[in-house]
PDB file of N, CA and C in Angstrom:
ATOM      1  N   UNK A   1       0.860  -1.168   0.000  1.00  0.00           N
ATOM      2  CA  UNK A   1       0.000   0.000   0.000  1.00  0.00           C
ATOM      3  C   UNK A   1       0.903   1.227   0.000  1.00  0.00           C
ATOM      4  N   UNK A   2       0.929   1.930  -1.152  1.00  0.00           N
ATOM      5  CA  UNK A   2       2.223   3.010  -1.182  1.00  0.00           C
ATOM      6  C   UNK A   2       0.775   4.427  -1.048  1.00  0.00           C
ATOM      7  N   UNK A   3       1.457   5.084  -0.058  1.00  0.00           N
ATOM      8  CA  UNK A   3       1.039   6.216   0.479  1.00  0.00           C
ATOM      9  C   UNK A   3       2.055   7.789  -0.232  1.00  0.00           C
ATOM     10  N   UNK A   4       1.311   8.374  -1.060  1.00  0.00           N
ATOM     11  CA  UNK A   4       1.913   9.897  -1.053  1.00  0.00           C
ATOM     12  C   UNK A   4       1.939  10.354  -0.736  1.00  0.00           C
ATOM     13  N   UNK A   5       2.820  11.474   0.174  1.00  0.00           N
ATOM     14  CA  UNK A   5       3.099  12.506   0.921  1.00  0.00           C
ATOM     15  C   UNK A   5       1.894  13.807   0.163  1.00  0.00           C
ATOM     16  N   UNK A   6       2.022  13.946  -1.462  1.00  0.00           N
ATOM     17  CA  UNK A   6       0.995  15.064  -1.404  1.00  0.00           C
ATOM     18  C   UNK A   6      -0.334  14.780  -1.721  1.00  0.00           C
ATOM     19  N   UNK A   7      -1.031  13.662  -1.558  1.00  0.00           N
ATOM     20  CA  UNK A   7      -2.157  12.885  -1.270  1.00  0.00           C
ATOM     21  C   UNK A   7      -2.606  13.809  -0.062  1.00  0.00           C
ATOM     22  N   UNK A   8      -4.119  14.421  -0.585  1.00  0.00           N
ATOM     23  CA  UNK A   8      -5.011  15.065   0.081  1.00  0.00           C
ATOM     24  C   UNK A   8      -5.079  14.545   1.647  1.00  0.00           C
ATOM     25  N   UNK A   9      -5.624  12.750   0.997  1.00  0.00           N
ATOM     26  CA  UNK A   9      -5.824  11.977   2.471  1.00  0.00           C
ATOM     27  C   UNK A   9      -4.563  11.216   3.096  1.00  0.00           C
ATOM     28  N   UNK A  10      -3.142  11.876   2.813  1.00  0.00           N
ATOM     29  CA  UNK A  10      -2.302  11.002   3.279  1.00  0.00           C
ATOM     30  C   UNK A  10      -2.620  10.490   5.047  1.00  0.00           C
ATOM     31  N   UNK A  11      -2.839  11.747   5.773  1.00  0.00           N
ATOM     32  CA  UNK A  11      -2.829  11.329   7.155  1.00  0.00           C
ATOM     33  C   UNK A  11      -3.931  10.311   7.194  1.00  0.00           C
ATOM     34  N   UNK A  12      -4.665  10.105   6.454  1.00  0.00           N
ATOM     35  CA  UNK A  12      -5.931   9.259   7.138  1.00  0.00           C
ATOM     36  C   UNK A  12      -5.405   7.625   6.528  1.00  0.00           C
ATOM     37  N   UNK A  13      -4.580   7.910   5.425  1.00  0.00           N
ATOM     38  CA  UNK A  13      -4.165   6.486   4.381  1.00  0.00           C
ATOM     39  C   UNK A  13      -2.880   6.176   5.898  1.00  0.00           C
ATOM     40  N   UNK A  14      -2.406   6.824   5.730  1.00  0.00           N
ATOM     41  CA  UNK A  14      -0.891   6.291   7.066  1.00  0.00           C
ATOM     42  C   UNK A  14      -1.730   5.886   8.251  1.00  0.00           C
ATOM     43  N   UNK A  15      -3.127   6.742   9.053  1.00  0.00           N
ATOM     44  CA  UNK A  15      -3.356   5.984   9.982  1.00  0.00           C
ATOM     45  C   UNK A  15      -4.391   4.360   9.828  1.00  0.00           C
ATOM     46  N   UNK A  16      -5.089   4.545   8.570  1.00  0.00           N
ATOM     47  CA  UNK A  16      -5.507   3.509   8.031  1.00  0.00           C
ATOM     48  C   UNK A  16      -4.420   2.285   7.901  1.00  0.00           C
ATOM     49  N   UNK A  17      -3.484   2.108   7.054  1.00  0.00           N
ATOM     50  CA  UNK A  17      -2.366   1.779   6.760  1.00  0.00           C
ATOM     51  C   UNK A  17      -1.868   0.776   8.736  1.00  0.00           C
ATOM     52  N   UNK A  18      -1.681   1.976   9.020  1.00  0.00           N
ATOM     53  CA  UNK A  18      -1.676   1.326  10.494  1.00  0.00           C
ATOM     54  C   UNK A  18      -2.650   0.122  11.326  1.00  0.00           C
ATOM     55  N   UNK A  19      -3.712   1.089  11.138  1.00  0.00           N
ATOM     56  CA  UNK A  19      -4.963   0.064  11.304  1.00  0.00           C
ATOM     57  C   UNK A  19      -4.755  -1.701  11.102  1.00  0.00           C
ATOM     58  N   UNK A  20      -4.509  -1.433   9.495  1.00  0.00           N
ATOM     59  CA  UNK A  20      -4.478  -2.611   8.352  1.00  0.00           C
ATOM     60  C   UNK A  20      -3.752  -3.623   9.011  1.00  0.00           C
ATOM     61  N   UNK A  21      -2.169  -3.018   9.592  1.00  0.00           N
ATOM     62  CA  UNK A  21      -1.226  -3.419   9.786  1.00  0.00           C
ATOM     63  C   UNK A  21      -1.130  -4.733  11.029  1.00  0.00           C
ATOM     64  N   UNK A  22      -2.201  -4.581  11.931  1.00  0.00           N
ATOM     65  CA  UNK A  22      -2.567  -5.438  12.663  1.00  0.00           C
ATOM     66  C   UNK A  22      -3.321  -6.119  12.459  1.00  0.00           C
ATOM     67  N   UNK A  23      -4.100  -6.301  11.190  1.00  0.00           N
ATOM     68  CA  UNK A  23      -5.101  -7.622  10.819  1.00  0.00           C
ATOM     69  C   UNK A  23      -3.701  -8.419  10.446  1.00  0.00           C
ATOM     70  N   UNK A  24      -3.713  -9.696  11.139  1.00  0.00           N
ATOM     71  CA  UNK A  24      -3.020 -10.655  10.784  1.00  0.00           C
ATOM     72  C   UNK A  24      -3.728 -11.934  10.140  1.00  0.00           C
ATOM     73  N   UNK A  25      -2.904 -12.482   8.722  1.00  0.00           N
ATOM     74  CA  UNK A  25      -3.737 -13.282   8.323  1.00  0.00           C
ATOM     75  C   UNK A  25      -3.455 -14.953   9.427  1.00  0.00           C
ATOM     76  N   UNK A  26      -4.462 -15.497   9.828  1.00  0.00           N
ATOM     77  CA  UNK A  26      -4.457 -16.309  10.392  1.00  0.00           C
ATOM     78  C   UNK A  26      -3.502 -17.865  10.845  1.00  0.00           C
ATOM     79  N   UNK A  27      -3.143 -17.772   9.047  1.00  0.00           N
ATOM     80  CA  UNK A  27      -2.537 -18.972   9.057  1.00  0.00           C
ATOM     81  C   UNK A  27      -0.474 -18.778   8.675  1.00  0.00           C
ATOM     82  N   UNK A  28      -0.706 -17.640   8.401  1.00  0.00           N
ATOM     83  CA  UNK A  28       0.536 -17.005   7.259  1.00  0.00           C
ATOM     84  C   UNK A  28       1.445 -16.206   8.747  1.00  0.00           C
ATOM     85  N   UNK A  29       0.494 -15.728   9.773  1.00  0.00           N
ATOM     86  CA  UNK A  29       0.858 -14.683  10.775  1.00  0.00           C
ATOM     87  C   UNK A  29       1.649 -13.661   9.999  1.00  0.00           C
ATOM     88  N   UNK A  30       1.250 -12.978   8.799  1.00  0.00           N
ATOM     89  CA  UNK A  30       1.772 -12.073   8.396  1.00  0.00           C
ATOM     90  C   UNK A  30       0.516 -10.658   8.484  1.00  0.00           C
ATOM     91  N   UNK A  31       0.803  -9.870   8.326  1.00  0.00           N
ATOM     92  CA  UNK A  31      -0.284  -8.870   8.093  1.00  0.00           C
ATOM     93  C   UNK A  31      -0.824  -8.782   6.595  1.00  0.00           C
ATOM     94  N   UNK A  32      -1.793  -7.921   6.639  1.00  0.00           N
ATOM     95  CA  UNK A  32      -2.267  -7.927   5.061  1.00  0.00           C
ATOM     96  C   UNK A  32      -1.788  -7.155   4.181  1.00  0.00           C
ATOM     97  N   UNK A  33      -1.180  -5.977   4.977  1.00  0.00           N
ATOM     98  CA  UNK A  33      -0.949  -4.969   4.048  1.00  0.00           C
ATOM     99  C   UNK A  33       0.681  -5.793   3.509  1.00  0.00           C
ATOM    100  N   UNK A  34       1.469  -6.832   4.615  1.00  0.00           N
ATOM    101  CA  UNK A  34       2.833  -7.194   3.643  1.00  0.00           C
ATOM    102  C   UNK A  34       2.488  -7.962   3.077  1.00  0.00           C
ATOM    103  N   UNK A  35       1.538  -8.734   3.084  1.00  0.00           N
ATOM    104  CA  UNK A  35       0.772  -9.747   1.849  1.00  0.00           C
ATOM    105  C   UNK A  35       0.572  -9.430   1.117  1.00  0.00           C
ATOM    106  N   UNK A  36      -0.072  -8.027   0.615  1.00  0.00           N
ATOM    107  CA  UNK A  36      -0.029  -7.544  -0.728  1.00  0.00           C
ATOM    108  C   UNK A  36      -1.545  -7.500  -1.109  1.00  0.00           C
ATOM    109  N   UNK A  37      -2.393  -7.935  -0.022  1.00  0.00           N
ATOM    110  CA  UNK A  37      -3.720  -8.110  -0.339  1.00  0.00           C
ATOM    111  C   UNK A  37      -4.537  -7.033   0.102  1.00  0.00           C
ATOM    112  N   UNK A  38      -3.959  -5.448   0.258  1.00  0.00           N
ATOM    113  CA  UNK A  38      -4.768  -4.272   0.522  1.00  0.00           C
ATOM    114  C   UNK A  38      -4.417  -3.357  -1.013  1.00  0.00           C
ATOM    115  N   UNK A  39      -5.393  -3.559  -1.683  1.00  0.00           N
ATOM    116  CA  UNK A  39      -5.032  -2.966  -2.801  1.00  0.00           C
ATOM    117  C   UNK A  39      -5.320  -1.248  -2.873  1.00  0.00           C
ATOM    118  N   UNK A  40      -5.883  -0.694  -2.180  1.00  0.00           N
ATOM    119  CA  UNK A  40      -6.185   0.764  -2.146  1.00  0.00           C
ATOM    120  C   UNK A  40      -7.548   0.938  -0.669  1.00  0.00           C
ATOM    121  N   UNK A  41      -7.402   2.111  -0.519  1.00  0.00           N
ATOM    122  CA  UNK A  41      -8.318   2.709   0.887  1.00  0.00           C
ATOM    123  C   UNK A  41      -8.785   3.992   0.170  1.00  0.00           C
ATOM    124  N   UNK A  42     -10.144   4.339   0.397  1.00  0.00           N
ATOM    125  CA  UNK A  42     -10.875   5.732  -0.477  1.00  0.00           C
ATOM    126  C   UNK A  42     -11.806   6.432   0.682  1.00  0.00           C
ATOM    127  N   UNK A  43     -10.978   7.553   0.508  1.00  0.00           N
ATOM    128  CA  UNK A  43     -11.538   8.443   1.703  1.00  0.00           C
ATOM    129  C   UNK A  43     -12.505   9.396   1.111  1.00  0.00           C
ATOM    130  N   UNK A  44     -12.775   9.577  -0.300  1.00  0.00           N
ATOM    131  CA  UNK A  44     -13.470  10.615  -1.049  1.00  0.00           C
ATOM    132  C   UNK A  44     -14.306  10.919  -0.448  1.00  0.00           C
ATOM    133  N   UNK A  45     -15.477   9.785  -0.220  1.00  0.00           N
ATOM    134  CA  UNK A  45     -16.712  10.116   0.499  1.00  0.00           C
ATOM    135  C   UNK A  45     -16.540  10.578   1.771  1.00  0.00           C
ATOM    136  N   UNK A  46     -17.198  11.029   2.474  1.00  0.00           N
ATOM    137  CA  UNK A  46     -16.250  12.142   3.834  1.00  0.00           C
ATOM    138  C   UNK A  46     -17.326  11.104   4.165  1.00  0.00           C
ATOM    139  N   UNK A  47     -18.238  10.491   4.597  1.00  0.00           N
ATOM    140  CA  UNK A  47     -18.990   9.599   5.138  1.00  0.00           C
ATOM    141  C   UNK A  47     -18.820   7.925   5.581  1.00  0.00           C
ATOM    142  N   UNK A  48     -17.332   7.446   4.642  1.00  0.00           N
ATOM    143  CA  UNK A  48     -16.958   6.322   4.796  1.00  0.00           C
ATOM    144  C   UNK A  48     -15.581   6.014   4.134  1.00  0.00           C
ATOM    145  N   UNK A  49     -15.258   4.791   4.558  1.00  0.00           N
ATOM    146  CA  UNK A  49     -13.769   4.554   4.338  1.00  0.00           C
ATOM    147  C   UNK A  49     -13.991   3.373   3.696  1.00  0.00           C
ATOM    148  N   UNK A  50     -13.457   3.647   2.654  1.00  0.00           N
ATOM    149  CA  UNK A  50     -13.438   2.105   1.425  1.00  0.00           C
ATOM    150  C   UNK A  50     -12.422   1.099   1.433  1.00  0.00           C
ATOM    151  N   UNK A  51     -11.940   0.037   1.738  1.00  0.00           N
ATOM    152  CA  UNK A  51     -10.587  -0.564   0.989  1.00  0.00           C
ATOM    153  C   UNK A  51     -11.445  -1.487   0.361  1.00  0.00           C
ATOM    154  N   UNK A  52     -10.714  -1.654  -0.773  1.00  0.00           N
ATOM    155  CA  UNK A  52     -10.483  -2.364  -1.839  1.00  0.00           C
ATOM    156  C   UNK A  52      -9.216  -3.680  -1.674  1.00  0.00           C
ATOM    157  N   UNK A  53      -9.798  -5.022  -2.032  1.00  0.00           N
ATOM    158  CA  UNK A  53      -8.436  -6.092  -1.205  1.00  0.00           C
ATOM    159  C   UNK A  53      -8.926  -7.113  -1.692  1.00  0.00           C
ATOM    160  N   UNK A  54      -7.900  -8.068  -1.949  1.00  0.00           N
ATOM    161  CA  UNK A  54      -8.121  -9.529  -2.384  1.00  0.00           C
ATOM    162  C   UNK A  54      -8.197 -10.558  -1.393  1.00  0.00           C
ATOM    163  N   UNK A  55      -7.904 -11.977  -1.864  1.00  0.00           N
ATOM    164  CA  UNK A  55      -7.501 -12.880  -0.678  1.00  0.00           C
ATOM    165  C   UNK A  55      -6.662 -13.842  -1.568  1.00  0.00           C
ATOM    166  N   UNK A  56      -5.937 -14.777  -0.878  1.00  0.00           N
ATOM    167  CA  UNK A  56      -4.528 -15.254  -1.962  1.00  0.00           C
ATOM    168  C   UNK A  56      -5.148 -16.060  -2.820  1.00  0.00           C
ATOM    169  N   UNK A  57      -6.646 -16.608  -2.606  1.00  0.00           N
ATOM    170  CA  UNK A  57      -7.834 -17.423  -3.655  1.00  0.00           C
ATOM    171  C   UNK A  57      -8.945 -16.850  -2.923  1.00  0.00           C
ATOM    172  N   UNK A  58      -9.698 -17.410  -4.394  1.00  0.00           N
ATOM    173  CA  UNK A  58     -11.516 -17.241  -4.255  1.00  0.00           C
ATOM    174  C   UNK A  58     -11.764 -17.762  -2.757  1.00  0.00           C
ATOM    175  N   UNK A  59     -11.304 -19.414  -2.462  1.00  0.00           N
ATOM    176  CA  UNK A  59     -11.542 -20.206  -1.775  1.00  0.00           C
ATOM    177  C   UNK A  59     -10.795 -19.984  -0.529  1.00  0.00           C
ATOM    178  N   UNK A  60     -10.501 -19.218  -0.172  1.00  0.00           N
ATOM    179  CA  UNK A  60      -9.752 -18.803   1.065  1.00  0.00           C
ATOM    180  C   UNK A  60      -9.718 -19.513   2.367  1.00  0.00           C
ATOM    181  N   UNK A  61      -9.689 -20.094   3.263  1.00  0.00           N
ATOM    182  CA  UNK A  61     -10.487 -20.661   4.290  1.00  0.00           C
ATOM    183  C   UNK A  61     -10.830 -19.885   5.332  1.00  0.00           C
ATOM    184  N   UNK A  62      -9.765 -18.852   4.983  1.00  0.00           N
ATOM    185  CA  UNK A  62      -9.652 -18.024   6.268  1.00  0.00           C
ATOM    186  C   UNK A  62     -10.031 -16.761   5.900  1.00  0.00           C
ATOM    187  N   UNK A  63     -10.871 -16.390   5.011  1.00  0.00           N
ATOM    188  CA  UNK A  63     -11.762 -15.352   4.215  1.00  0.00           C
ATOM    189  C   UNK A  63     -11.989 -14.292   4.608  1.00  0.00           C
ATOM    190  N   UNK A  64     -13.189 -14.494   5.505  1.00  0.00           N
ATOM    191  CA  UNK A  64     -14.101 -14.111   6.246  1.00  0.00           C
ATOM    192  C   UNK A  64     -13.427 -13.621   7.523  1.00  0.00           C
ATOM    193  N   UNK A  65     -12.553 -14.442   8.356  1.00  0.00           N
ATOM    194  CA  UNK A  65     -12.192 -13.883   9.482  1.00  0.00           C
ATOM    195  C   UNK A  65     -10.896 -13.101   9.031  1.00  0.00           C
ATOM    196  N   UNK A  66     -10.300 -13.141   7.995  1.00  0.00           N
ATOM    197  CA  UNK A  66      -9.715 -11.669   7.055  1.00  0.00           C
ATOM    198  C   UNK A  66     -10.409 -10.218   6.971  1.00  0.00           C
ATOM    199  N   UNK A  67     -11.008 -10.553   5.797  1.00  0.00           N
ATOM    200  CA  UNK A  67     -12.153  -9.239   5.928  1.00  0.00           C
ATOM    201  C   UNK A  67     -13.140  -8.947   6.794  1.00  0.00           C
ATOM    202  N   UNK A  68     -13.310  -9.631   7.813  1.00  0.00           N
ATOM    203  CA  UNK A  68     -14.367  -9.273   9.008  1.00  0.00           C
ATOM    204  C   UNK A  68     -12.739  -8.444  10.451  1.00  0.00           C
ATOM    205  N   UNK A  69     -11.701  -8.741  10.091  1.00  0.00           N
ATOM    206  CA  UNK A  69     -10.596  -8.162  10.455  1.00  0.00           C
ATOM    207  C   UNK A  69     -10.060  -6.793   9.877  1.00  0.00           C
ATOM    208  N   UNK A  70      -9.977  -6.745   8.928  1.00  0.00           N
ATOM    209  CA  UNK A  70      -9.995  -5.440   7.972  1.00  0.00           C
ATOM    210  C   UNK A  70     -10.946  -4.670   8.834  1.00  0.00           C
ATOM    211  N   UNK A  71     -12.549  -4.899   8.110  1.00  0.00           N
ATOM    212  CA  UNK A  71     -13.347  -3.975   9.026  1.00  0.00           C
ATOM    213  C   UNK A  71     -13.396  -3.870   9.863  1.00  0.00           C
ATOM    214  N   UNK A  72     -13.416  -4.518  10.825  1.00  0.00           N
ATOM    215  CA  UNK A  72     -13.083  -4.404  12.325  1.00  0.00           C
ATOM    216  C   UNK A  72     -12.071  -2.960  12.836  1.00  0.00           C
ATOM    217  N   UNK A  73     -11.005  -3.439  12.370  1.00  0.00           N
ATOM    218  CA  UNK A  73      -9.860  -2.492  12.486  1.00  0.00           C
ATOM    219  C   UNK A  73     -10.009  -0.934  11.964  1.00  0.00           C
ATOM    220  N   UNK A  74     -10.899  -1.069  10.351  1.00  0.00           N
ATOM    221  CA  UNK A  74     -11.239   0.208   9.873  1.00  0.00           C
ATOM    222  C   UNK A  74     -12.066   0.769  11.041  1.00  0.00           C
ATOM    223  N   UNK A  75     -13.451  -0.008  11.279  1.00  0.00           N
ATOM    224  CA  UNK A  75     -14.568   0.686  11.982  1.00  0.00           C
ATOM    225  C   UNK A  75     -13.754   1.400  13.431  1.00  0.00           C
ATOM    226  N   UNK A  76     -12.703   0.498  14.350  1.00  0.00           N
ATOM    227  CA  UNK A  76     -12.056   1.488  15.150  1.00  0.00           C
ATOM    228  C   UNK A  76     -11.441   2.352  15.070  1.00  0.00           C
ATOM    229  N   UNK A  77     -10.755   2.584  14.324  1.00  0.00           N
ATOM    230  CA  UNK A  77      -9.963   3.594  13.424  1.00  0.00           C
ATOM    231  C   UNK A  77     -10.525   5.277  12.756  1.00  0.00           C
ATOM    232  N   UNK A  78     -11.696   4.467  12.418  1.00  0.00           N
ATOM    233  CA  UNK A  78     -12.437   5.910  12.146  1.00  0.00           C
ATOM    234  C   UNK A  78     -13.989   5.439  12.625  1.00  0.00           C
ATOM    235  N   UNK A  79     -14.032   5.959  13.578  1.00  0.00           N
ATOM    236  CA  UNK A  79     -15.218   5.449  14.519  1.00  0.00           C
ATOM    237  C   UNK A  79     -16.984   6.308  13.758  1.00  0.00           C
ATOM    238  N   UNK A  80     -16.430   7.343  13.089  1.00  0.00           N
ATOM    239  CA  UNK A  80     -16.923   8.470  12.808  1.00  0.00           C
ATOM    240  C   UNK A  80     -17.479   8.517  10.893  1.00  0.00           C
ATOM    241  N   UNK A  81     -17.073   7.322  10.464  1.00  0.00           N
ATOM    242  CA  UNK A  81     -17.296   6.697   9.145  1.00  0.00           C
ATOM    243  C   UNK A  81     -17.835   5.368   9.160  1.00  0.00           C
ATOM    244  N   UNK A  82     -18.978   5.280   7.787  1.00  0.00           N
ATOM    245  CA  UNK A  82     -19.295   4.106   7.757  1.00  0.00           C
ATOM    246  C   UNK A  82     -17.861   2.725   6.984  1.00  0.00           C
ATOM    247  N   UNK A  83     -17.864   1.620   7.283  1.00  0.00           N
ATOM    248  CA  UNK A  83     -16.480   1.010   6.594  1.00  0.00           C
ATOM    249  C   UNK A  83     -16.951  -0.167   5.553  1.00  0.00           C
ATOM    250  N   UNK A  84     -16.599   0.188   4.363  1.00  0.00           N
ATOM    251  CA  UNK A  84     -16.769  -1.146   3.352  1.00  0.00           C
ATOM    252  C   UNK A  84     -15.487  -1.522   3.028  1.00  0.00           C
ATOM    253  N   UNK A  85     -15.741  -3.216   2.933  1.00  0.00           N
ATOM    254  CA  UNK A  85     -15.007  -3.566   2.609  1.00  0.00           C
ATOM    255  C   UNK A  85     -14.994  -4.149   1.075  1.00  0.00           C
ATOM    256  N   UNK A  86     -14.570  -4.173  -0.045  1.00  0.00           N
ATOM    257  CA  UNK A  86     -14.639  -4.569  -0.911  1.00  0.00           C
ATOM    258  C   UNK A  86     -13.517  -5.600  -1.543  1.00  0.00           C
ATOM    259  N   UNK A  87     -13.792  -7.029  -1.825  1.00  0.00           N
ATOM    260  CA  UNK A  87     -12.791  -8.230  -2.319  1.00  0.00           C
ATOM    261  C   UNK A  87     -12.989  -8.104  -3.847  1.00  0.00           C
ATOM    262  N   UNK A  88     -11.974  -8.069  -4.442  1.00  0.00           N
ATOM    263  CA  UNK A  88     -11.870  -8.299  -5.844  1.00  0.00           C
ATOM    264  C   UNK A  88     -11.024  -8.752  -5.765  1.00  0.00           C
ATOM    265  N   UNK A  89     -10.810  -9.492  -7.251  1.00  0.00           N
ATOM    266  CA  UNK A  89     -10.071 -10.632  -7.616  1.00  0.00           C
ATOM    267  C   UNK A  89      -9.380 -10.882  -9.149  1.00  0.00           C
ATOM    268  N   UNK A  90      -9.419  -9.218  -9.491  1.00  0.00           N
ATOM    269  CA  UNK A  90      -8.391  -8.812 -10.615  1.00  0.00           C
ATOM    270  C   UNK A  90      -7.733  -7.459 -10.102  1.00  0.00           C
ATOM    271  N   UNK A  91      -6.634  -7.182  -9.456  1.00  0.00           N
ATOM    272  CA  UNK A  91      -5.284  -8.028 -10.200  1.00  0.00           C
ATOM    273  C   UNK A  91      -5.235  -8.923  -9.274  1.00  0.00           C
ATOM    274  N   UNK A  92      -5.048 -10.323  -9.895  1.00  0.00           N
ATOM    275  CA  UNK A  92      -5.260 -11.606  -8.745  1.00  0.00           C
ATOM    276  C   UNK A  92      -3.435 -11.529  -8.404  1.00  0.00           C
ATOM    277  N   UNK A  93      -3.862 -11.571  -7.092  1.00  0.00           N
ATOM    278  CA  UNK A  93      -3.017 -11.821  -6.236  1.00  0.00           C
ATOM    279  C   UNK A  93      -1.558 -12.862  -6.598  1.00  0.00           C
ATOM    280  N   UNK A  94      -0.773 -12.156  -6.394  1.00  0.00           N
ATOM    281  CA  UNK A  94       0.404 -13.252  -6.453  1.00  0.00           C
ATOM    282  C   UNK A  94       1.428 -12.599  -5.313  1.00  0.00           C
ATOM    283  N   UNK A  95       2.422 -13.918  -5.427  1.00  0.00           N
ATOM    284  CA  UNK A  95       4.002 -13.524  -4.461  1.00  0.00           C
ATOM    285  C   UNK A  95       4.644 -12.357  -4.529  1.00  0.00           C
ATOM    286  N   UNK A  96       4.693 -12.319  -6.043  1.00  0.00           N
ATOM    287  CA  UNK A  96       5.326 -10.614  -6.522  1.00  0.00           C
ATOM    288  C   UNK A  96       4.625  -9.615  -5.595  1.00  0.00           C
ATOM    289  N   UNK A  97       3.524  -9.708  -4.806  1.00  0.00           N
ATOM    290  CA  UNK A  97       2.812  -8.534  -4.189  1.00  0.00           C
ATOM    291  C   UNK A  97       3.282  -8.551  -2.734  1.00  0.00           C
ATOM    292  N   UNK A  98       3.627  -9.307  -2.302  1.00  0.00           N
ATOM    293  CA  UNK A  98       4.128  -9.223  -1.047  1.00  0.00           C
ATOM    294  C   UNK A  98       5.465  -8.604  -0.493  1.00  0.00           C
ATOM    295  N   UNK A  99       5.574  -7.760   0.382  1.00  0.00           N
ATOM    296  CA  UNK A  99       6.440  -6.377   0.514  1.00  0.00           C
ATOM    297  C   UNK A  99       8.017  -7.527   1.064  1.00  0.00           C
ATOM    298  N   UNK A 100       8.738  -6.501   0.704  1.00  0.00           N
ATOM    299  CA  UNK A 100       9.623  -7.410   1.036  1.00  0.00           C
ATOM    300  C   UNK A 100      10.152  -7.742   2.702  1.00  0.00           C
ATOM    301  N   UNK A 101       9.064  -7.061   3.940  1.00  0.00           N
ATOM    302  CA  UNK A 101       9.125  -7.503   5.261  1.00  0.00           C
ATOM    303  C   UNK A 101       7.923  -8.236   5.032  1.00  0.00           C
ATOM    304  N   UNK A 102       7.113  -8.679   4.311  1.00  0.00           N
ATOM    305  CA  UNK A 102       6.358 -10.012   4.426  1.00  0.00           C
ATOM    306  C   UNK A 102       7.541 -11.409   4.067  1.00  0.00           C
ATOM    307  N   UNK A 103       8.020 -10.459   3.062  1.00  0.00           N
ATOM    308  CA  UNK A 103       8.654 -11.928   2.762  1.00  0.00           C
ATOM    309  C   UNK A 103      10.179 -12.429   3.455  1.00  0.00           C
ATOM    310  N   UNK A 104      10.574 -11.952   4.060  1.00  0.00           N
ATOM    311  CA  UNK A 104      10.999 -11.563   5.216  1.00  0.00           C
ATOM    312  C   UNK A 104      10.648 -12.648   6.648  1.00  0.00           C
ATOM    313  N   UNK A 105       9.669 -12.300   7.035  1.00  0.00           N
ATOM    314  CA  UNK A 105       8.242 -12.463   7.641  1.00  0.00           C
ATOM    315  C   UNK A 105       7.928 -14.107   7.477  1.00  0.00           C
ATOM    316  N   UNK A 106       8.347 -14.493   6.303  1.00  0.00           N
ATOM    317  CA  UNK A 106       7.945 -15.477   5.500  1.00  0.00           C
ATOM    318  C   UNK A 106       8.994 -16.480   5.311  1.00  0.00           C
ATOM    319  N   UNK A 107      10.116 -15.680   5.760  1.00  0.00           N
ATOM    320  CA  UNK A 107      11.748 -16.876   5.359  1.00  0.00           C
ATOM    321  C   UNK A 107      11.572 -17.006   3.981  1.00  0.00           C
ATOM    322  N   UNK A 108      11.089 -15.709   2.876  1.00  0.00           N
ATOM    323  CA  UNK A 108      11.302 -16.027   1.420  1.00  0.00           C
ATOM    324  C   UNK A 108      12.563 -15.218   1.011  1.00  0.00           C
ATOM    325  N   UNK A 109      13.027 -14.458   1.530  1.00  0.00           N
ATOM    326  CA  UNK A 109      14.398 -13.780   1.305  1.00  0.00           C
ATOM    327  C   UNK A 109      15.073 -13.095   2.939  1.00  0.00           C
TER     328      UNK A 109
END
């Protein structure tokens, strides 16, 4: 999740970002955002906080207690916004997406 300094909503993407940073995926004990599976956060609507995010398959097992983690974390975070979460599944997920302290994280380098 790359954050711009002259991004309107940077402060809210860095404390989001943070947020993110403690959903751990269950089985991987990595977070999501070094997994590579937080694809963008949309603050446009001043009423709610969007991310946009995959899962490493359709079939995930651990899905649900992913994205019910995401929101979770959003809804504390900005107590004061409604939080969607949205899963898509183009650009499908691969290794290449994972930061290099996931992989790290991971004993892949």
């Amino acid at each position: 999740m790359e954050i711009k300094l002259n991004d309107p909503f940077a402060a809210e993407l860095v404390k989001a970002q943070t947020a993110l940073m403690q959903v751990i995926d269950p089985e991987l004990y990595v977070n999501v955002v070094d997994l590579g599976l937080v694809y963008g956060v949309d603050f446009t609507d001043a009423t709610k906080v969007k991310v946009t995010m995959t899962l490493s398959t359709p079939g995930c097992p651990m899905g649900e207690a992913i994205t019910g983690g995401v929101k979770n974390a959003l809804t504390a975070a900005f107590s004061d916004r409604e939080t969607e979460v949205e899963v898509v599944w183009e650009p499908r997920w691969n290794y290449h997406m994972i930061t290099d302290e996931g992989k790290a994280q991971l004993g892949l380098e």
